[in-house]
PDB file of N, CA and C in Angstrom:
ATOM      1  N   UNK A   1       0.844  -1.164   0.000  1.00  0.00           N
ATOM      2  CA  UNK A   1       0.000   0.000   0.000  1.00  0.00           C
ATOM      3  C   UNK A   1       0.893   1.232   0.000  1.00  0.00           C
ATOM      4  N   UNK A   2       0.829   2.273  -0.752  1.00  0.00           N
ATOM      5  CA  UNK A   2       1.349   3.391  -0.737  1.00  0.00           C
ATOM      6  C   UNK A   2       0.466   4.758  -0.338  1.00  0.00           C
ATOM      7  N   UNK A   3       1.210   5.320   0.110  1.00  0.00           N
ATOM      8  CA  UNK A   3       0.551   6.679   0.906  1.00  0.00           C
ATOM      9  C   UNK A   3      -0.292   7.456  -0.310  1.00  0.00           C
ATOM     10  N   UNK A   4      -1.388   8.146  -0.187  1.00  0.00           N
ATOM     11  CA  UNK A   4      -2.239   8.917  -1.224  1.00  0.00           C
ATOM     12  C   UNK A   4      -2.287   8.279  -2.291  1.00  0.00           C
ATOM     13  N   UNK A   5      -2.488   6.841  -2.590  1.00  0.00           N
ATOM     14  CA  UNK A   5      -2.617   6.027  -4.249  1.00  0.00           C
ATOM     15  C   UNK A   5      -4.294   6.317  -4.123  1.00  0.00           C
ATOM     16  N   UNK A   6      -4.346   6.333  -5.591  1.00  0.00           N
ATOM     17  CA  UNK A   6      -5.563   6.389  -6.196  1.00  0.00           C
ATOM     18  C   UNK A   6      -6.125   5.099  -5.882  1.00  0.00           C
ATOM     19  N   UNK A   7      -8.021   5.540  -6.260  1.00  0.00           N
ATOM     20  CA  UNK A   7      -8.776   4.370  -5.492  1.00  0.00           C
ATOM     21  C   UNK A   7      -8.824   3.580  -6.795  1.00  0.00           C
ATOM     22  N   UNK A   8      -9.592   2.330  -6.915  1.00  0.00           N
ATOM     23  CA  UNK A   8     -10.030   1.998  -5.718  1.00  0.00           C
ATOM     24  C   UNK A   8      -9.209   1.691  -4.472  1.00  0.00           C
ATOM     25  N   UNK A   9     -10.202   1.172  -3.164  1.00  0.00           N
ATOM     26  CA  UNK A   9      -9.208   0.364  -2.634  1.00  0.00           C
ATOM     27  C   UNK A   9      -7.826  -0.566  -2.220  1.00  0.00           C
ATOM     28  N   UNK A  10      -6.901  -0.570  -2.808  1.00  0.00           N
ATOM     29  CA  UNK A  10      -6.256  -2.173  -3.011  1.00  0.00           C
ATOM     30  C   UNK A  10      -4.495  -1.845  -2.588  1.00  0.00           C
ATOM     31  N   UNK A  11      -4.266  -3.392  -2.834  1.00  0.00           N
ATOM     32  CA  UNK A  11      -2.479  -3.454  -2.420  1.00  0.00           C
ATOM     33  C   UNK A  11      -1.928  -3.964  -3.486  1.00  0.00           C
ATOM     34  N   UNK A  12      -0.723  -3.891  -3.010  1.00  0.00           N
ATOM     35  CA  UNK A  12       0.320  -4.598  -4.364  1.00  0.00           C
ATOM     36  C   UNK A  12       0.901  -5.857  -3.624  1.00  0.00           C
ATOM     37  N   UNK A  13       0.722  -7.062  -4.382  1.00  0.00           N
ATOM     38  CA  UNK A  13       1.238  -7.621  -4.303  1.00  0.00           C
ATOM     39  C   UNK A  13       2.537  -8.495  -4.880  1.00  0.00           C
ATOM     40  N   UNK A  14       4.041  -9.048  -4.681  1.00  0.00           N
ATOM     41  CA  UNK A  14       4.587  -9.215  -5.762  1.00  0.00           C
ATOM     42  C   UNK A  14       5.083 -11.133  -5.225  1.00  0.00           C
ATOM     43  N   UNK A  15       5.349 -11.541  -6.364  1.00  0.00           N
ATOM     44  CA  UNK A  15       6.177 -12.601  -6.050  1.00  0.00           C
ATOM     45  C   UNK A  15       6.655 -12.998  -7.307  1.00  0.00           C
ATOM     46  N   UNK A  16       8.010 -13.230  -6.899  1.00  0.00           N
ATOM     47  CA  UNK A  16       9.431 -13.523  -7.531  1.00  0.00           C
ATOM     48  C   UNK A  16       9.464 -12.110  -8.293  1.00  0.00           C
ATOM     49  N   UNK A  17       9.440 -12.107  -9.648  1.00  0.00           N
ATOM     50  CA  UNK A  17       9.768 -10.997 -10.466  1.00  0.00           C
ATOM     51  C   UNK A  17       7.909 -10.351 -10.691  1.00  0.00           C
ATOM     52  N   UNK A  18       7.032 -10.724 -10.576  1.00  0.00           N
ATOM     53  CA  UNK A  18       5.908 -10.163 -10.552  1.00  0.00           C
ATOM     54  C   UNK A  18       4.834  -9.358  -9.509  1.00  0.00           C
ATOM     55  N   UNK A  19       4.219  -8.531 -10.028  1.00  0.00           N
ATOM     56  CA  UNK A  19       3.793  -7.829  -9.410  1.00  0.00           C
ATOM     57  C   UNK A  19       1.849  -7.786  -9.770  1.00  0.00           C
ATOM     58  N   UNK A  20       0.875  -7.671  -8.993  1.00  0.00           N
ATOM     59  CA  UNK A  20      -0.402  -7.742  -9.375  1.00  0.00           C
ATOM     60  C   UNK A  20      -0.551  -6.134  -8.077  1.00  0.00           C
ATOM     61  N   UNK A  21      -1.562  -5.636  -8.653  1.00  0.00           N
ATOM     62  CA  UNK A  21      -2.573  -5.019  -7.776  1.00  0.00           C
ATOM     63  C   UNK A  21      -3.775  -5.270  -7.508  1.00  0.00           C
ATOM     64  N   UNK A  22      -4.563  -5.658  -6.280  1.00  0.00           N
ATOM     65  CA  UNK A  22      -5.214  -6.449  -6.064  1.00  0.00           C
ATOM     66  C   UNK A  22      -6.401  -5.460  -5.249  1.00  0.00           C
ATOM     67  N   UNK A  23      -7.568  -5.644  -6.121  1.00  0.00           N
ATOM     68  CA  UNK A  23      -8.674  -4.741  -5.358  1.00  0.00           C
ATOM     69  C   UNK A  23      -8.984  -5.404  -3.705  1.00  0.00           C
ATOM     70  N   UNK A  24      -9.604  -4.649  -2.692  1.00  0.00           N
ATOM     71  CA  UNK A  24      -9.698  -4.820  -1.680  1.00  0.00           C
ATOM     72  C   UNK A  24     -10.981  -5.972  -1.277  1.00  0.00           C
ATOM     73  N   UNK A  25     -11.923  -5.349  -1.960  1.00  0.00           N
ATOM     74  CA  UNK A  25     -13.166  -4.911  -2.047  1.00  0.00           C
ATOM     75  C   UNK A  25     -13.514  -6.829  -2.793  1.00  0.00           C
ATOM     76  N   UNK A  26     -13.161  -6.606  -3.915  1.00  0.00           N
ATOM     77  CA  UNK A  26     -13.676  -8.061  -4.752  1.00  0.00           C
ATOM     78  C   UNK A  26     -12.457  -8.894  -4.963  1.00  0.00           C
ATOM     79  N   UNK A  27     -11.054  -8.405  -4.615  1.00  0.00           N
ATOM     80  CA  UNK A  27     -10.200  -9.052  -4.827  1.00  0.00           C
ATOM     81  C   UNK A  27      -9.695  -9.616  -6.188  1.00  0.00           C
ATOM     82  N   UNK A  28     -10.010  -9.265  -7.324  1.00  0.00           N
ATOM     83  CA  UNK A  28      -9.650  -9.282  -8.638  1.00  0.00           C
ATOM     84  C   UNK A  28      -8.547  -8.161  -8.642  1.00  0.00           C
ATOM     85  N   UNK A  29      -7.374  -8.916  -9.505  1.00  0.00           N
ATOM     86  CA  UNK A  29      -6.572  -8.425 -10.474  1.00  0.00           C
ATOM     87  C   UNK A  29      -6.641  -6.863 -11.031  1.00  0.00           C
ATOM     88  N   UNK A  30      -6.551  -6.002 -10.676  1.00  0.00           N
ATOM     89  CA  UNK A  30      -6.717  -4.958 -11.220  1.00  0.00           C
ATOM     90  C   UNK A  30      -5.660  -4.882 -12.704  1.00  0.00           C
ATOM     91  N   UNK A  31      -4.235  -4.546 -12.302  1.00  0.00           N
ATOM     92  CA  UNK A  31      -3.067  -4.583 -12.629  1.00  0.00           C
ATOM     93  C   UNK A  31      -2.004  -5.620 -12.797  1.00  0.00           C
ATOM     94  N   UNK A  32      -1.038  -5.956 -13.538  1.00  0.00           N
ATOM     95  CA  UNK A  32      -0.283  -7.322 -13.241  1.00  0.00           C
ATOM     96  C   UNK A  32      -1.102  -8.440 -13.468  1.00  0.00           C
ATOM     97  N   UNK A  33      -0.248  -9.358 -13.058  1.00  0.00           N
ATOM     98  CA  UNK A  33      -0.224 -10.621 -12.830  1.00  0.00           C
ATOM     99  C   UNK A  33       0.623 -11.622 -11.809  1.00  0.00           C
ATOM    100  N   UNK A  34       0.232 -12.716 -11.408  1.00  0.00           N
ATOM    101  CA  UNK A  34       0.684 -13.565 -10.444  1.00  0.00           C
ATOM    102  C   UNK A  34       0.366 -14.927 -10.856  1.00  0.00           C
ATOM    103  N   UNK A  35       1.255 -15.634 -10.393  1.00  0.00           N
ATOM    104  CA  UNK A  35       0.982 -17.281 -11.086  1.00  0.00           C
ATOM    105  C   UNK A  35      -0.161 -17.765 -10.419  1.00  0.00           C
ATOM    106  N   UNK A  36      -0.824 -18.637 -10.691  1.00  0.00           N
ATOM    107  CA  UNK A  36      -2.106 -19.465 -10.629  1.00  0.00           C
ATOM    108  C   UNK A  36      -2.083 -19.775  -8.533  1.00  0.00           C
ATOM    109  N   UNK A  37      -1.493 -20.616  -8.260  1.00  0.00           N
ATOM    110  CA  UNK A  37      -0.912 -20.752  -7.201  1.00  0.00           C
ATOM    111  C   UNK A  37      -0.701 -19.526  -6.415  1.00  0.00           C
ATOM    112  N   UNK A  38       0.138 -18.790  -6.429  1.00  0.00           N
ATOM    113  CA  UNK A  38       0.576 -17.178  -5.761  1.00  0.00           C
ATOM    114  C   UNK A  38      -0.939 -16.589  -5.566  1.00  0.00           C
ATOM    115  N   UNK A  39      -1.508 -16.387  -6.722  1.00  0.00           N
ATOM    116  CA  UNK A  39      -2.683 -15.716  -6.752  1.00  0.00           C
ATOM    117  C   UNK A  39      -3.536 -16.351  -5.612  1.00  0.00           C
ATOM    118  N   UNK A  40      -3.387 -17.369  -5.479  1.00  0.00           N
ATOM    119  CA  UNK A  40      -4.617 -18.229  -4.606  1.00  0.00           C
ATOM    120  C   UNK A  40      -4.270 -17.991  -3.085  1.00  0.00           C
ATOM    121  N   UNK A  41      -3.361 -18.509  -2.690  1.00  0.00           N
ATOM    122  CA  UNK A  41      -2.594 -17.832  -1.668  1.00  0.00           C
ATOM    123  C   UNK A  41      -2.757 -16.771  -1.205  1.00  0.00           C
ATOM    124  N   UNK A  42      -2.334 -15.118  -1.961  1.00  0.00           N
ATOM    125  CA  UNK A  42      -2.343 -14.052  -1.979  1.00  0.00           C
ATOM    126  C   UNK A  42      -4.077 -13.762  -1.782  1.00  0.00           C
ATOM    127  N   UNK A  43      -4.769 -14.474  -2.365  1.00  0.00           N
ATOM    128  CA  UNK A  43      -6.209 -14.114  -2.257  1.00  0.00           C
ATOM    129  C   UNK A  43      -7.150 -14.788  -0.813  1.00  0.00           C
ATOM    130  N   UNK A  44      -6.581 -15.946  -0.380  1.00  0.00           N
ATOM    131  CA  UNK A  44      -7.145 -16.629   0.922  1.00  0.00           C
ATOM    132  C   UNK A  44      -6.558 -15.575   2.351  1.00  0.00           C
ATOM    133  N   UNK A  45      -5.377 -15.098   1.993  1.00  0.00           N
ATOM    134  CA  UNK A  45      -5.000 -14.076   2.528  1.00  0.00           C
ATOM    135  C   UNK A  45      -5.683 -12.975   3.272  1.00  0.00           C
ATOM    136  N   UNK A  46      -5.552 -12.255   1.721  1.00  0.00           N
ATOM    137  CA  UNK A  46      -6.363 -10.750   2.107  1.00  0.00           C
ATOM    138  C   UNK A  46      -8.096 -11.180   2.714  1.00  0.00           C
ATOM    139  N   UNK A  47      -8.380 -12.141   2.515  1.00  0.00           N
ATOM    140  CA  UNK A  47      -9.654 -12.871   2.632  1.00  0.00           C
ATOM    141  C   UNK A  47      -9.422 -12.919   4.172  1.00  0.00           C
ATOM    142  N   UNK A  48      -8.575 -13.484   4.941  1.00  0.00           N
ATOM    143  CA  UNK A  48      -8.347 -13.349   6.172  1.00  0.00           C
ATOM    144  C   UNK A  48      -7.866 -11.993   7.061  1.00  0.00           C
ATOM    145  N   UNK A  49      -7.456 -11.174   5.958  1.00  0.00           N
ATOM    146  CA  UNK A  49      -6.942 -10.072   6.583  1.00  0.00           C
ATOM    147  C   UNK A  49      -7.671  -8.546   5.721  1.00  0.00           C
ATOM    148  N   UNK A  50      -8.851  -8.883   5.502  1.00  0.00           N
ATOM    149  CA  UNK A  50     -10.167  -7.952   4.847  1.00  0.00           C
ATOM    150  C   UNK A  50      -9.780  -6.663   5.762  1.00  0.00           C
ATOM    151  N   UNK A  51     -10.476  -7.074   6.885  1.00  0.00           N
ATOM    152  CA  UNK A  51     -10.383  -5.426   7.758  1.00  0.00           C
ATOM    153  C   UNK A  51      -9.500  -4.688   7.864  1.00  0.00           C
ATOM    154  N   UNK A  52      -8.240  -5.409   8.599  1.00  0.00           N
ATOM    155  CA  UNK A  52      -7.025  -4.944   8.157  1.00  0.00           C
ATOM    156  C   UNK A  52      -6.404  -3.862   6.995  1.00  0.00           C
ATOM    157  N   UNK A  53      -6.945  -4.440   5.930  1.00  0.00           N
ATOM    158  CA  UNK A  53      -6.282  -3.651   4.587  1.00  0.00           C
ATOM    159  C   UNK A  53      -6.853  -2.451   4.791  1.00  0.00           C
ATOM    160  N   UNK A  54      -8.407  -2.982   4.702  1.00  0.00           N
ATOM    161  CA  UNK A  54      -9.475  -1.788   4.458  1.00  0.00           C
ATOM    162  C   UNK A  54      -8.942  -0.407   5.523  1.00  0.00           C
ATOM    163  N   UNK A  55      -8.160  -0.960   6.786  1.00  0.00           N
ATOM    164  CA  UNK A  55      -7.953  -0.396   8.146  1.00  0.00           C
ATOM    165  C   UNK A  55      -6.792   0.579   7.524  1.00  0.00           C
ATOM    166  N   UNK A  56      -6.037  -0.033   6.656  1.00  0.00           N
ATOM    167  CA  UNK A  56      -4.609   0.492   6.356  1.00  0.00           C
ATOM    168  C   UNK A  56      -5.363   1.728   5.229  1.00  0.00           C
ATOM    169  N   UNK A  57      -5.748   1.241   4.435  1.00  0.00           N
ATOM    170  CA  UNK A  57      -5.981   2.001   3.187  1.00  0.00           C
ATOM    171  C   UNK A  57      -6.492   3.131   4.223  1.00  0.00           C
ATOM    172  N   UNK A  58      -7.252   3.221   5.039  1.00  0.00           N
ATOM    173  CA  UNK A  58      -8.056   4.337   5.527  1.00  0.00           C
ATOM    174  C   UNK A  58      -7.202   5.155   6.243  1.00  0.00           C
ATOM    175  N   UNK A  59      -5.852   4.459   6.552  1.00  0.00           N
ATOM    176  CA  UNK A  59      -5.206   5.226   7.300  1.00  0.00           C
ATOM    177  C   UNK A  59      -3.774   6.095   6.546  1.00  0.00           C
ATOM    178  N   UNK A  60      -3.588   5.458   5.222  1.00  0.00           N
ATOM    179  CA  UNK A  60      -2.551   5.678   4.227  1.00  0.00           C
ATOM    180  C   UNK A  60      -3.410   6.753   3.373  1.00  0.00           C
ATOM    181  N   UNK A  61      -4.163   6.925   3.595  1.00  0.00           N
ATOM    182  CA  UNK A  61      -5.176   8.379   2.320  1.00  0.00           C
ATOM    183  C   UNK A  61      -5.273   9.270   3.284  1.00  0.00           C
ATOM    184  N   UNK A  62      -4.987   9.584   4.716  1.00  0.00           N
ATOM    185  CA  UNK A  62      -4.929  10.450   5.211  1.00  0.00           C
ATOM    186  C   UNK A  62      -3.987  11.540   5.150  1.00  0.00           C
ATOM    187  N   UNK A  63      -2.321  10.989   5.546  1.00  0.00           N
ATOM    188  CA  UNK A  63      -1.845   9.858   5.484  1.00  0.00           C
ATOM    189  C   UNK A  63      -1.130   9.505   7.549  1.00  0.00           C
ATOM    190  N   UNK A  64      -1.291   8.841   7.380  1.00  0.00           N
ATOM    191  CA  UNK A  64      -1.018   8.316   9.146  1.00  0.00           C
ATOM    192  C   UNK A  64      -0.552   6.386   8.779  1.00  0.00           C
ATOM    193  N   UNK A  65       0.786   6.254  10.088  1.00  0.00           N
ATOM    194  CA  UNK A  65       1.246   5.151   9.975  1.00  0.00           C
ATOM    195  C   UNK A  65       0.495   4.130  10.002  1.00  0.00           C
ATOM    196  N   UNK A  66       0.737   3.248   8.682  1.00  0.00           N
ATOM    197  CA  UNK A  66      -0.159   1.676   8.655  1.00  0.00           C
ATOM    198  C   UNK A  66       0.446   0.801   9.937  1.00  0.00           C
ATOM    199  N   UNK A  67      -0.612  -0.103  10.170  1.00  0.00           N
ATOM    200  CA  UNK A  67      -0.426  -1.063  11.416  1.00  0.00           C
ATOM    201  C   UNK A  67       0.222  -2.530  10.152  1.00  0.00           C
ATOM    202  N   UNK A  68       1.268  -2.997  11.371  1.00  0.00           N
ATOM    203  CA  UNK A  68       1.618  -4.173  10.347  1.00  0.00           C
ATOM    204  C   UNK A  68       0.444  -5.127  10.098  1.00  0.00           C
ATOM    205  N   UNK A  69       0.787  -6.075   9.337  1.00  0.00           N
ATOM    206  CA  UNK A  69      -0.797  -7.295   9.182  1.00  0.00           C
ATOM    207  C   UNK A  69       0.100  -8.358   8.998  1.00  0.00           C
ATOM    208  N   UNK A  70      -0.032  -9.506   9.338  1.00  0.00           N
ATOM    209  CA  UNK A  70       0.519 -10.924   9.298  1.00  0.00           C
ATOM    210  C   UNK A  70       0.928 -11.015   7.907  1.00  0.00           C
ATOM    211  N   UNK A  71       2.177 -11.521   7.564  1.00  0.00           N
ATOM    212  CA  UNK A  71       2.538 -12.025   6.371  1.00  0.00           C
ATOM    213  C   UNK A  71       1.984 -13.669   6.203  1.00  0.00           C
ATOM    214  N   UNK A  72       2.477 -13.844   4.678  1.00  0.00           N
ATOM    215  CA  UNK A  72       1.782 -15.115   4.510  1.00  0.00           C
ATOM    216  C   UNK A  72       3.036 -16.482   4.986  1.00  0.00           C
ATOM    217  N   UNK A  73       2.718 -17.415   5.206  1.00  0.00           N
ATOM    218  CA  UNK A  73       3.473 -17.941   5.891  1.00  0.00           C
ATOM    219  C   UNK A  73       3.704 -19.473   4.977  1.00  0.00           C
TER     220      UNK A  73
END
């Protein structure tokens, strides 16, 4: 998440050499791409950590320090 990014909602996610931006909200692909696998992962994720983001985004458009959120493990 970056400070004052345009909406919608969402984060970046990357793995290995790729990068996706990932809406908050419905969780589709905005931007990028991610392998089949990564994507699934990356999406059960934010699925677990919904409020969180939504928590960050609200606090990064102000702009005021994001709270960390569990990485994926």
């Amino acid at each position: 998440m970056f400070f004052n990014d345009h909406n919608p909602p969402h984060f970046h996610a990357e793995y290995q050499d790729q990068e996706a931006i990932i809406d908050i909200h419905s969780l589709q692909i905005l931007k990028g791409s991610l392998p089949k696998r990564a994507r699934m992962m990356v999406v059960e994720w934010a699925l677990e950590h919904r409020e969180e983001l939504l928590a960050n985004w609200n606090k990064a458009r102000i702009p005021e320090p994001l709270d960390k959120i569990q990485s994926l493990e």
